[in-house]
N, C-alpha and C. Protein backbone atom coordinates (compact mmCIF):
# COMPACT_ATOMS: atom_id res chain seq x y z
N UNK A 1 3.24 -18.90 0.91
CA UNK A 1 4.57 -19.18 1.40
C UNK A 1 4.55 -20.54 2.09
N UNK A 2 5.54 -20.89 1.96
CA UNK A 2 5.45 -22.87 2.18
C UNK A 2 6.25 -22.72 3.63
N UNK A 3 6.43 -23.49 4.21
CA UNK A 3 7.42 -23.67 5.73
C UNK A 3 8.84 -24.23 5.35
N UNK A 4 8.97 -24.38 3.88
CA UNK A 4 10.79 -24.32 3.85
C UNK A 4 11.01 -23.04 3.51
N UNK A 5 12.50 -23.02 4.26
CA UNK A 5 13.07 -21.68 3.78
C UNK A 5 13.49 -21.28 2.24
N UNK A 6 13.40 -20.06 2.14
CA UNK A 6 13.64 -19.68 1.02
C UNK A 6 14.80 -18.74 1.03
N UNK A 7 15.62 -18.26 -0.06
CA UNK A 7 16.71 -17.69 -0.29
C UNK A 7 16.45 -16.11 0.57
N UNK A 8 17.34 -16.48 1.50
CA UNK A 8 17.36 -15.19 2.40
C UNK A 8 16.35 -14.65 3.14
N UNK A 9 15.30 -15.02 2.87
CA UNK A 9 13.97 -15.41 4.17
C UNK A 9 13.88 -16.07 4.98
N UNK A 10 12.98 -16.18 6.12
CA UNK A 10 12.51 -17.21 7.19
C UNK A 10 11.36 -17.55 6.16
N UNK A 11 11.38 -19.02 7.26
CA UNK A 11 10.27 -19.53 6.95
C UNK A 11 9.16 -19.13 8.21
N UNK A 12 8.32 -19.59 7.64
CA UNK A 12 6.75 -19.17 8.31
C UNK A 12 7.32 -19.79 10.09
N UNK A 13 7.79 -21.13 9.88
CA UNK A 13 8.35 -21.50 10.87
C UNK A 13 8.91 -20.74 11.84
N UNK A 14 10.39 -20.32 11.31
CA UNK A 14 11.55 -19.40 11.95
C UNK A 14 10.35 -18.16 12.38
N UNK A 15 9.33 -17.33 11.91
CA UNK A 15 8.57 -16.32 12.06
C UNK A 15 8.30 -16.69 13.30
N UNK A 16 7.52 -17.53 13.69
CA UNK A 16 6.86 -17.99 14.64
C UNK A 16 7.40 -18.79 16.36
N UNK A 17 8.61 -19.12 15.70
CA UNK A 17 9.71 -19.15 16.67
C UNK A 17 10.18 -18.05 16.96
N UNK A 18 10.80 -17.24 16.27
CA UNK A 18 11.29 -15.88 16.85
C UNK A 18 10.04 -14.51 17.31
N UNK A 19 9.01 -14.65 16.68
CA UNK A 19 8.34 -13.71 17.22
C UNK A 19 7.16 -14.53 17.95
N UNK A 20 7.11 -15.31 17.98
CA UNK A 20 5.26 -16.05 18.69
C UNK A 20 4.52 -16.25 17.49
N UNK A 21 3.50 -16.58 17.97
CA UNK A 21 2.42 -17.39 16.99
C UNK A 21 1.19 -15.86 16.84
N UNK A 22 2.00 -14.65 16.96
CA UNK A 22 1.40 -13.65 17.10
C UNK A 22 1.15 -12.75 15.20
N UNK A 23 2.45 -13.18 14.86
CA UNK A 23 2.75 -12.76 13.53
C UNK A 23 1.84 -13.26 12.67
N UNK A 24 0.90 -14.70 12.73
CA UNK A 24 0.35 -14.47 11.88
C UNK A 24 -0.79 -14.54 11.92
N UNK A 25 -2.24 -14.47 10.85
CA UNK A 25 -3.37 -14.21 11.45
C UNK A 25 -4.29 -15.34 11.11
N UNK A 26 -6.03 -15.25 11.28
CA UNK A 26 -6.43 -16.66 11.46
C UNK A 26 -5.89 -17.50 10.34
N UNK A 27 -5.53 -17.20 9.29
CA UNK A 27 -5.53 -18.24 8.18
C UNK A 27 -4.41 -18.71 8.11
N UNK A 28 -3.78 -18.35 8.92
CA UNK A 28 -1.81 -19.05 8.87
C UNK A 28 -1.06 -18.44 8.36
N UNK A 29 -1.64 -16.87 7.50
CA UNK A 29 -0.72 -15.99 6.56
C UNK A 29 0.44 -15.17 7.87
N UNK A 30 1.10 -14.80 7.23
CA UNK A 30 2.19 -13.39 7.87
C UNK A 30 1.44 -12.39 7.83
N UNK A 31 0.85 -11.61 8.93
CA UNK A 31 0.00 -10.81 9.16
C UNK A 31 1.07 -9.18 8.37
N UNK A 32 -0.19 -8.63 7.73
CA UNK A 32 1.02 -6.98 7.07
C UNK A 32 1.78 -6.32 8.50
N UNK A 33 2.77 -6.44 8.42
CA UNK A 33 3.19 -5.45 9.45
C UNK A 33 2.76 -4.00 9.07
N UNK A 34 3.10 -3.32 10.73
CA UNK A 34 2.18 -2.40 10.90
C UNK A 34 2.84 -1.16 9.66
N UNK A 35 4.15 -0.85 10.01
CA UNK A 35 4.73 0.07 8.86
C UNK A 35 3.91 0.07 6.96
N UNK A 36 3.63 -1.18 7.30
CA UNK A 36 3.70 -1.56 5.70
C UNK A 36 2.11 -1.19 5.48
N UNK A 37 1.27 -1.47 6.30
CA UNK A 37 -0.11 -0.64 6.35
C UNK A 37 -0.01 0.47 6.40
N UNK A 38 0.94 1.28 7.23
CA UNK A 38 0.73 2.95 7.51
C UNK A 38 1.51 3.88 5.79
N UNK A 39 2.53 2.84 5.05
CA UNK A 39 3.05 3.08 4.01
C UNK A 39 1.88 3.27 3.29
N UNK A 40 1.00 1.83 3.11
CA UNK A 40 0.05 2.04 1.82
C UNK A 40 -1.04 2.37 1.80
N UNK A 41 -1.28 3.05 3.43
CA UNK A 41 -2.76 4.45 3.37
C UNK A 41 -1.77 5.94 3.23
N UNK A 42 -0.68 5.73 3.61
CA UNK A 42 0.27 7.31 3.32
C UNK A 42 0.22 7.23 1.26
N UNK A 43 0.47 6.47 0.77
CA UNK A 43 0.26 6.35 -0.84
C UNK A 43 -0.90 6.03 -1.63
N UNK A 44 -1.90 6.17 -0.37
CA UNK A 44 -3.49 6.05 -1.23
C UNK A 44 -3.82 7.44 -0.46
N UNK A 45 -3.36 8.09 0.28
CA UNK A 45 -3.84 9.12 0.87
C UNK A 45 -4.68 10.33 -0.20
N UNK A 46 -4.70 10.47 -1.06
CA UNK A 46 -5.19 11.93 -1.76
C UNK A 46 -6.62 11.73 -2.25
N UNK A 47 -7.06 10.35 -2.67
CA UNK A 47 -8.21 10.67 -2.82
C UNK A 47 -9.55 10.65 -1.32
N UNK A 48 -8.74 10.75 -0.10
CA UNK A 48 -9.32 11.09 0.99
C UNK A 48 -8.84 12.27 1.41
N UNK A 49 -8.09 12.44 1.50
CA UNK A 49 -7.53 14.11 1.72
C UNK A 49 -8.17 15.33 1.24
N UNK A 50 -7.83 14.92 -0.13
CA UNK A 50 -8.03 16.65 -1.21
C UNK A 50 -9.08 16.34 -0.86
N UNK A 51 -10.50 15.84 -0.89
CA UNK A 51 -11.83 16.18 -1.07
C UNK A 51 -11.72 17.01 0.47
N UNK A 52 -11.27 17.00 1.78
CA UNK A 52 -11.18 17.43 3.33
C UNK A 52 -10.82 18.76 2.95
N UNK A 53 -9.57 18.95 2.44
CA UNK A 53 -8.85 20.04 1.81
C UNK A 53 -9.66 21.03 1.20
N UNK A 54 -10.25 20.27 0.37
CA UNK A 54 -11.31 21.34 -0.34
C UNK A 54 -12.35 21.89 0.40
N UNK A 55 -12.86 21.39 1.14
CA UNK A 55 -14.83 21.38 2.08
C UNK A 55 -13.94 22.81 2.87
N UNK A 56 -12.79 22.05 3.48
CA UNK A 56 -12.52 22.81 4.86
C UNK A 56 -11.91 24.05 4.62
N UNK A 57 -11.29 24.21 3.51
CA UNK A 57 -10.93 25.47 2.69
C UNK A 57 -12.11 26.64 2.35
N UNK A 58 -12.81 25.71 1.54
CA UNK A 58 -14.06 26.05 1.35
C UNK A 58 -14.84 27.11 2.42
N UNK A 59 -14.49 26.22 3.57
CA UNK A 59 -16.01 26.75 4.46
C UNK A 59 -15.30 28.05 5.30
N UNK A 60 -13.73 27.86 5.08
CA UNK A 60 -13.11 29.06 6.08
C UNK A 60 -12.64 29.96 5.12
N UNK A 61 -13.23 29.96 3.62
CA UNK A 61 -13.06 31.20 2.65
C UNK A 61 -11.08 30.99 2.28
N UNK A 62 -10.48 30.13 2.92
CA UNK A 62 -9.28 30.44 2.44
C UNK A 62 -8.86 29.47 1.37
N UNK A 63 -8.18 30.01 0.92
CA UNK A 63 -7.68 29.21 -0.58
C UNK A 63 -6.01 29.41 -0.63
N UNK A 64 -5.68 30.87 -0.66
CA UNK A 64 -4.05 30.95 -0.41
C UNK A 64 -3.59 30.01 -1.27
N UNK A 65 -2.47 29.84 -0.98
CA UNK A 65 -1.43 28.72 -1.48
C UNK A 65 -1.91 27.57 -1.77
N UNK A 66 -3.13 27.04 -1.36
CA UNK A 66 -3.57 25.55 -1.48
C UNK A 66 -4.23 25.64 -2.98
N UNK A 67 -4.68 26.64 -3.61
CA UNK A 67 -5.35 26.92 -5.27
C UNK A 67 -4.83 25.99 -5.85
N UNK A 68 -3.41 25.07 -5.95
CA UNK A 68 -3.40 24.33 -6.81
C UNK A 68 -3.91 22.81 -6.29
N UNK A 69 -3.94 22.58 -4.95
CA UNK A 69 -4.54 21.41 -4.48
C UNK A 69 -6.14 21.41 -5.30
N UNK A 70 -6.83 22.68 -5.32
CA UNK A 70 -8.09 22.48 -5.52
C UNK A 70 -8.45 22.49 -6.86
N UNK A 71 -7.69 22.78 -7.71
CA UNK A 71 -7.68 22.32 -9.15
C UNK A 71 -7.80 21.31 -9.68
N UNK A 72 -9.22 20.95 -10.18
CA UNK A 72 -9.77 19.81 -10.92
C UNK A 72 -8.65 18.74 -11.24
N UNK A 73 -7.97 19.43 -12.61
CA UNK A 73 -6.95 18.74 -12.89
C UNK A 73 -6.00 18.24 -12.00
N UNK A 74 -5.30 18.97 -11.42
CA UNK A 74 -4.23 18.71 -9.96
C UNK A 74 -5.14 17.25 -9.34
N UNK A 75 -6.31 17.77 -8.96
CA UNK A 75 -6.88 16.42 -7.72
C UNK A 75 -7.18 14.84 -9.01
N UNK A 76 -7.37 15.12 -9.95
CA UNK A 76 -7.11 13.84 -10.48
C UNK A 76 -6.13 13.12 -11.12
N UNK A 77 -4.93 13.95 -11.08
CA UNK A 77 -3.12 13.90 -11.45
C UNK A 77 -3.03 13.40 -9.81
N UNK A 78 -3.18 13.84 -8.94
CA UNK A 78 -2.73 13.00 -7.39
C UNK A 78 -3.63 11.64 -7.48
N UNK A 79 -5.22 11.53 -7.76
CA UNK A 79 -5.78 10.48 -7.54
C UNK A 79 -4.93 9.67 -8.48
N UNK A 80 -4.88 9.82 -9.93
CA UNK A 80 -3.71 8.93 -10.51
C UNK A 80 -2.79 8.30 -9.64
N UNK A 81 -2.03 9.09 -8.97
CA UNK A 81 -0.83 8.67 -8.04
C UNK A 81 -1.08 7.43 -7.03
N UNK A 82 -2.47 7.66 -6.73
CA UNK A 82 -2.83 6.83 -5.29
C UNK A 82 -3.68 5.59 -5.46
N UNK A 83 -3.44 5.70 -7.36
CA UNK A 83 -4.57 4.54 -8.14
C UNK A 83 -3.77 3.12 -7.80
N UNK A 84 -2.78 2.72 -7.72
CA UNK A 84 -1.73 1.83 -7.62
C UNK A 84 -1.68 1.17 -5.89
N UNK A 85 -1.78 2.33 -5.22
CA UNK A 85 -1.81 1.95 -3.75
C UNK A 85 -3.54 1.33 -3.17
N UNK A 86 -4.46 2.09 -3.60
CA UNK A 86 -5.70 1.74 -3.50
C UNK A 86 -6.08 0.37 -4.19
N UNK A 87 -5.38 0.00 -5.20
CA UNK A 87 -5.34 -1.27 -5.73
C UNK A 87 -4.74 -2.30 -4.96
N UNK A 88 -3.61 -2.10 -4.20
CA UNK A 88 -3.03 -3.09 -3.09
C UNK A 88 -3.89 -3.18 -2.22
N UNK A 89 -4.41 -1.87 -1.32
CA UNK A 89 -5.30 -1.82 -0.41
C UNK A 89 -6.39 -2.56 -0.74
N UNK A 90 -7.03 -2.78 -1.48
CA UNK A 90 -8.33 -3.47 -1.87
C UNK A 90 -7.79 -5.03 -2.12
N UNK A 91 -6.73 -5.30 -2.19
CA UNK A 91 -6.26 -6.26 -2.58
C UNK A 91 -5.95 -7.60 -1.14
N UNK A 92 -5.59 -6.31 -0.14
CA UNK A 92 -5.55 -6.56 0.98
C UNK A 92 -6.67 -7.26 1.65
N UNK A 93 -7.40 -6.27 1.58
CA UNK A 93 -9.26 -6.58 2.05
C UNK A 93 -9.45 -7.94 1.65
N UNK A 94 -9.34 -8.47 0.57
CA UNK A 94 -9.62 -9.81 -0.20
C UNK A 94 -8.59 -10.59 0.27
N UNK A 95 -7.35 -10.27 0.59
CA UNK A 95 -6.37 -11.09 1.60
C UNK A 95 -6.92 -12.72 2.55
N UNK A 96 -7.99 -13.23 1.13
CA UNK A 96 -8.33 -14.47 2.25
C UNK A 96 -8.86 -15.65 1.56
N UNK A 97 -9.26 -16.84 1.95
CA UNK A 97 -8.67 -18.11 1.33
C UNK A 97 -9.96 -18.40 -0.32
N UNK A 98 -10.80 -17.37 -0.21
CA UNK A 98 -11.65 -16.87 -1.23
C UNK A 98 -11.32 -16.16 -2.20
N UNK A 99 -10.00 -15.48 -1.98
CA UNK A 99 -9.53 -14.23 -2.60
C UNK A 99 -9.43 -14.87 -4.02
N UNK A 100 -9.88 -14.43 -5.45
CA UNK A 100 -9.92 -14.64 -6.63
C UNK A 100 -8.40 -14.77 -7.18
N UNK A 101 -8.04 -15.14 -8.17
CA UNK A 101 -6.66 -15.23 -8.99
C UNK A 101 -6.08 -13.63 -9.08
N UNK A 102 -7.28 -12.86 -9.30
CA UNK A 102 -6.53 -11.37 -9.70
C UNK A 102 -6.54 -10.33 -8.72
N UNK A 103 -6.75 -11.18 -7.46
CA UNK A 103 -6.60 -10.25 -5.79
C UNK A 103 -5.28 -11.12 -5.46
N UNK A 104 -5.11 -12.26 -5.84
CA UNK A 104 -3.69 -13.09 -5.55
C UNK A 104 -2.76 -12.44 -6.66
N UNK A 105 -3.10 -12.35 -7.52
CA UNK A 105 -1.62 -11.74 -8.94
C UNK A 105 -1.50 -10.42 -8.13
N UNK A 106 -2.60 -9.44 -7.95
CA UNK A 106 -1.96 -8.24 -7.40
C UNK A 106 -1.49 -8.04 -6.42
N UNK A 107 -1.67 -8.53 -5.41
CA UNK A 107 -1.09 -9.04 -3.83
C UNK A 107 0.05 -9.26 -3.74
N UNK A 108 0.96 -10.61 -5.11
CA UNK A 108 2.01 -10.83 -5.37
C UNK A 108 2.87 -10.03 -6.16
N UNK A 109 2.31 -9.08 -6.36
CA UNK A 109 3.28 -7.65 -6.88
C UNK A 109 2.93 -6.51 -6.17
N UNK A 110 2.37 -6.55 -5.26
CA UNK A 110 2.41 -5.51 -4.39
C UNK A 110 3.16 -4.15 -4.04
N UNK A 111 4.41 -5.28 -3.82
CA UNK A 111 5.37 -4.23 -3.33
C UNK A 111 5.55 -2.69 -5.00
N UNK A 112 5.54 -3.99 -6.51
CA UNK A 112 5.64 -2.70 -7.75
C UNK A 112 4.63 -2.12 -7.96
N UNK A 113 3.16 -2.23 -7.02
CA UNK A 113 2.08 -1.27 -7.25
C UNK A 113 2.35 0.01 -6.48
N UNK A 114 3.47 -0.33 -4.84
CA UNK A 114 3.69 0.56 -3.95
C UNK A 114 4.70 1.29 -4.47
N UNK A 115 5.40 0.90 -5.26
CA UNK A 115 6.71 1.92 -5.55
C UNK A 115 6.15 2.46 -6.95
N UNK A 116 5.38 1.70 -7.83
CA UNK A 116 4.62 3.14 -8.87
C UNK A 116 4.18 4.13 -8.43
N UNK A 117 2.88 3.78 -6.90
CA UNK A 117 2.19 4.79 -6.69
C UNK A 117 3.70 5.87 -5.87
N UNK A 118 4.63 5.92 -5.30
CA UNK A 118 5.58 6.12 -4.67
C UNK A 118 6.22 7.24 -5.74
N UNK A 119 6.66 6.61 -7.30
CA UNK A 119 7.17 6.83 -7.96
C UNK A 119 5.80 8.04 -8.75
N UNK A 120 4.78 7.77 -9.07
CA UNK A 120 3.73 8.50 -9.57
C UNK A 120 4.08 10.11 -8.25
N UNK A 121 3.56 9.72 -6.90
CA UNK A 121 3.69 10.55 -5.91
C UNK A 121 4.81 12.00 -6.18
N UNK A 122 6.06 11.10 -6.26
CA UNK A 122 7.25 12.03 -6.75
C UNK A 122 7.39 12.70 -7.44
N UNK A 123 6.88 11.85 -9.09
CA UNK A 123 7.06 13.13 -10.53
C UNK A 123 6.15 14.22 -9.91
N UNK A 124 4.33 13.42 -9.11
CA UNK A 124 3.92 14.78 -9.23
C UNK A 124 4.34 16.02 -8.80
N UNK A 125 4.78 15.81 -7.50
CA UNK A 125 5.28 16.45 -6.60
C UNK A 125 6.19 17.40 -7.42
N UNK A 126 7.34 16.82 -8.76
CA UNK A 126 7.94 17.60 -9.13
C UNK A 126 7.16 18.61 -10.04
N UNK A 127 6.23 18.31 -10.76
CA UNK A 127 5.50 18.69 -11.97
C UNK A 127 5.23 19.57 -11.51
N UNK A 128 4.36 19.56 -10.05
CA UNK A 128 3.32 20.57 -9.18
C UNK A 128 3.80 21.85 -8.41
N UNK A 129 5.28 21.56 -7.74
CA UNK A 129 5.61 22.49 -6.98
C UNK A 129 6.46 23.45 -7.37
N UNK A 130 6.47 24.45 -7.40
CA UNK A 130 7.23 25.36 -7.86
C UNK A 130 8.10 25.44 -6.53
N UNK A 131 8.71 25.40 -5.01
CA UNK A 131 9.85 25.40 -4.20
C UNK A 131 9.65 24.11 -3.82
N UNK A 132 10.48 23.24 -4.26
CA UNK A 132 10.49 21.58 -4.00
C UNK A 132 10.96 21.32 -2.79
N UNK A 133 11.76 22.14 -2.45
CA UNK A 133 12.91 21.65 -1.54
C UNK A 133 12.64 22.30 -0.15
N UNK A 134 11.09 22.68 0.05
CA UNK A 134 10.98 23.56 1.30
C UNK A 134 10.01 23.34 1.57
N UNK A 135 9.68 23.05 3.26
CA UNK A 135 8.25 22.49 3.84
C UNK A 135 8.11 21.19 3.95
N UNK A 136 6.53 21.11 3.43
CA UNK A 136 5.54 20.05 3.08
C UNK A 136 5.99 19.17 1.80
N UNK A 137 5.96 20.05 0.68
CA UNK A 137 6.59 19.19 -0.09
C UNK A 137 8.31 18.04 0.03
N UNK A 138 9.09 19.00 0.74
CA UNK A 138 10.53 18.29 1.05
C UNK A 138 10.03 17.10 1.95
N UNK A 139 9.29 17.23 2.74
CA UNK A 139 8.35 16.02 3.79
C UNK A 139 8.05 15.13 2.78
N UNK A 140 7.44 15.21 1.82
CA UNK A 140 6.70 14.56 1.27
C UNK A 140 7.38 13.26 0.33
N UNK A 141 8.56 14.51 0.08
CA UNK A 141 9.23 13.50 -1.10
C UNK A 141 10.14 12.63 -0.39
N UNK A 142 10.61 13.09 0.79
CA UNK A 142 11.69 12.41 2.04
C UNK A 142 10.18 11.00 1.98
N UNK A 143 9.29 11.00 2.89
CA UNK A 143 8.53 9.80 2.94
C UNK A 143 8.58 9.08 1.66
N UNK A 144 7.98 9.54 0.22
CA UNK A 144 8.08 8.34 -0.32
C UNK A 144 9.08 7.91 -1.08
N UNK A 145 10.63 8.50 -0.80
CA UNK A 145 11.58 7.96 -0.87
C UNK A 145 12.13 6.61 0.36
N UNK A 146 11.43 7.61 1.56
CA UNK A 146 11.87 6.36 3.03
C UNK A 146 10.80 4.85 2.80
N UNK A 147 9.27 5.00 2.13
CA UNK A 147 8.40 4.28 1.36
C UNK A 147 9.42 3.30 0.70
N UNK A 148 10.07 3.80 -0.30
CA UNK A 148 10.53 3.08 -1.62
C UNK A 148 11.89 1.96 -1.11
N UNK A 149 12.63 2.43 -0.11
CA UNK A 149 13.97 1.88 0.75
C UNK A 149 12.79 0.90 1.62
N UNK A 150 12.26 1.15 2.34
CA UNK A 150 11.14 0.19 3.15
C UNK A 150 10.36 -1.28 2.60
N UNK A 151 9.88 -1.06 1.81
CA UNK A 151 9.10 -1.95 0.58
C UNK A 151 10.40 -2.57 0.23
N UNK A 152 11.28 -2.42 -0.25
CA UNK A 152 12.10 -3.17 -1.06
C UNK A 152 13.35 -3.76 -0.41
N UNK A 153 13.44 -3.00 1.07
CA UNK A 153 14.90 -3.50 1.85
C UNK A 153 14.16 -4.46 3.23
N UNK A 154 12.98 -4.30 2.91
CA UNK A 154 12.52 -5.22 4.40
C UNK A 154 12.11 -6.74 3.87
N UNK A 155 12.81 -7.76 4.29
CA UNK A 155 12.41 -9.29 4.11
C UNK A 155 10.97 -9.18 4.58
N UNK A 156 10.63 -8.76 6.00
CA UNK A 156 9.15 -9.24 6.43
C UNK A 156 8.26 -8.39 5.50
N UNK A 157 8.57 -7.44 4.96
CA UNK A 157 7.78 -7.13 3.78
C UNK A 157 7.62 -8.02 2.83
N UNK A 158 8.87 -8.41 2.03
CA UNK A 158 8.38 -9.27 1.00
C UNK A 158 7.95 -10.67 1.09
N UNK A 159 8.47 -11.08 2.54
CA UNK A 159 7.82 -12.48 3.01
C UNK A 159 6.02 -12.14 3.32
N UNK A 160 5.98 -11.15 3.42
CA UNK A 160 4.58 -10.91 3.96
C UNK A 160 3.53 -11.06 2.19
N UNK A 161 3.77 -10.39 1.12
CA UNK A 161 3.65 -10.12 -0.15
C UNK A 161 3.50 -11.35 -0.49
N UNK A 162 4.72 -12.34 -0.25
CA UNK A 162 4.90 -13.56 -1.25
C UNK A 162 3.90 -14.48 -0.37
N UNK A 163 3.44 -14.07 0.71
CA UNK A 163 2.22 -15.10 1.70
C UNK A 163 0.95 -14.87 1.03
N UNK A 164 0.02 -16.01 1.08
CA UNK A 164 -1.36 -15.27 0.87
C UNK A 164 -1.93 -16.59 1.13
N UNK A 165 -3.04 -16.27 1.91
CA UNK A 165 -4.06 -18.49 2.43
C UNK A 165 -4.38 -18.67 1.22
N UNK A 166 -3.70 -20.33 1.41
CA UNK A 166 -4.50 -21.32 0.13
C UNK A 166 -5.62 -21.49 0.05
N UNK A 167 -6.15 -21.45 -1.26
CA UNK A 167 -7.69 -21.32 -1.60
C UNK A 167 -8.16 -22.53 -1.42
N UNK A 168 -9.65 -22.22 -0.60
CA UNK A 168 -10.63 -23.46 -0.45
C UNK A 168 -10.68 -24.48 -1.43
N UNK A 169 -10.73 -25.22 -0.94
CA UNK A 169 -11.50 -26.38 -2.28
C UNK A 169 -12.87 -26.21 -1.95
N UNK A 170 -13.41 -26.02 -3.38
CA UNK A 170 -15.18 -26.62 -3.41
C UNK A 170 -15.27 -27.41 -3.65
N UNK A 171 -16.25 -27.87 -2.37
CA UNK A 171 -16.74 -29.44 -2.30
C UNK A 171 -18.01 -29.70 -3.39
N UNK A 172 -18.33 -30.49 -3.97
CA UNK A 172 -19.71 -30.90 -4.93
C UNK A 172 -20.53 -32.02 -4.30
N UNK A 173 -20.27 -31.49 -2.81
CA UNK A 173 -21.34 -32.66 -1.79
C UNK A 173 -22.83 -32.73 -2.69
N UNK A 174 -23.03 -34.14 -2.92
CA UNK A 174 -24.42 -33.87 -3.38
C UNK A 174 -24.85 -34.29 -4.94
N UNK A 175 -23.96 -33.69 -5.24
CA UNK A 175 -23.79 -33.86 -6.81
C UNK A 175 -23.50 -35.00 -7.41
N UNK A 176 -24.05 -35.25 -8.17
CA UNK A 176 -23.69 -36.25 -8.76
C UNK A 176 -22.82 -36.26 -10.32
């Protein structure tokens, strides 16, 4: 992101005037706001979960209602879901002036890796539950609907997305 403004954004500038020189981090980027981190470990969540789910089920003999969480198939139909978000997340990590062309391409679509995995989240949810509309599941689908309005209606989201530090130059000190 450059320091002129862009259509209906601040610039890095305006950021830094209105909030402090707090917003962004060592490399001069727009640091992820915090929502937008807690969004894309809530949409990578299952392949850390179900394995907890399972041990702790496991060790207290109960299974109940959770039998379809622990179904082979089921836990790799959710890891599907959270394949898209774990791809941003990792994408994140590399978030730096080293970061390769294809940690920058995915970075810059971010936000459509968060609303697949969002969108993946949902069908399953429908596929899986037999009472949709009650509990855990109604929780579930409320978040990554409030996810999908978040990602796509927040500027400092997509100003944050469209940021990423300019890559080093390598020097050939030496070389001839």
């Amino acid at each position: 992101m450059t320091d002129r403004p862009r259509k209906g954004n601040l610039s890095k500038t305006d950021y830094v005037l209105s909030h402090g020189p707090s917003v962004l981090d060592r490399h001069g980027c727009l640091k992820v706001p915090f929502l937008l981190a807690v969004a894309m470990v809530y949409l990578a969540r299952h392949p850390l979960l179900m394995p907890l789910v399972y041990y702790s089920l496991k060790k207290t003999g109960e299974t109940g209602s959770m039998n379809v969480l622990l179904d082979a198939s089921h836990f790799l139909l959710y890891f599907a879901c959270s394949l898209p978000a774990l791809v941003v997340l990792m994408a994140w990590n590399y978030r730096l002036p080293t970061g390769g062309t294809r940690v920058r391409w995915i970075w810059a679509r971010g936000q459509w890796f968060l609303l697949l995995s969002a969108l993946f989240d949902m069908a399953a949810r429908f596929y899986l539950t037999e009472n949709l509309f009650k509990g855990l599941a109604l929780a579930q689908l409320l978040l990554d609907g409030y996810v999908i309005l978040y990602i796509f209606i927040s500027a400092r989201v997509r100003d944050a997305f469209a940021d990423f530090p300019a890559q080093e130059a390598t020097t050939q000190e030496g070389k001839s």
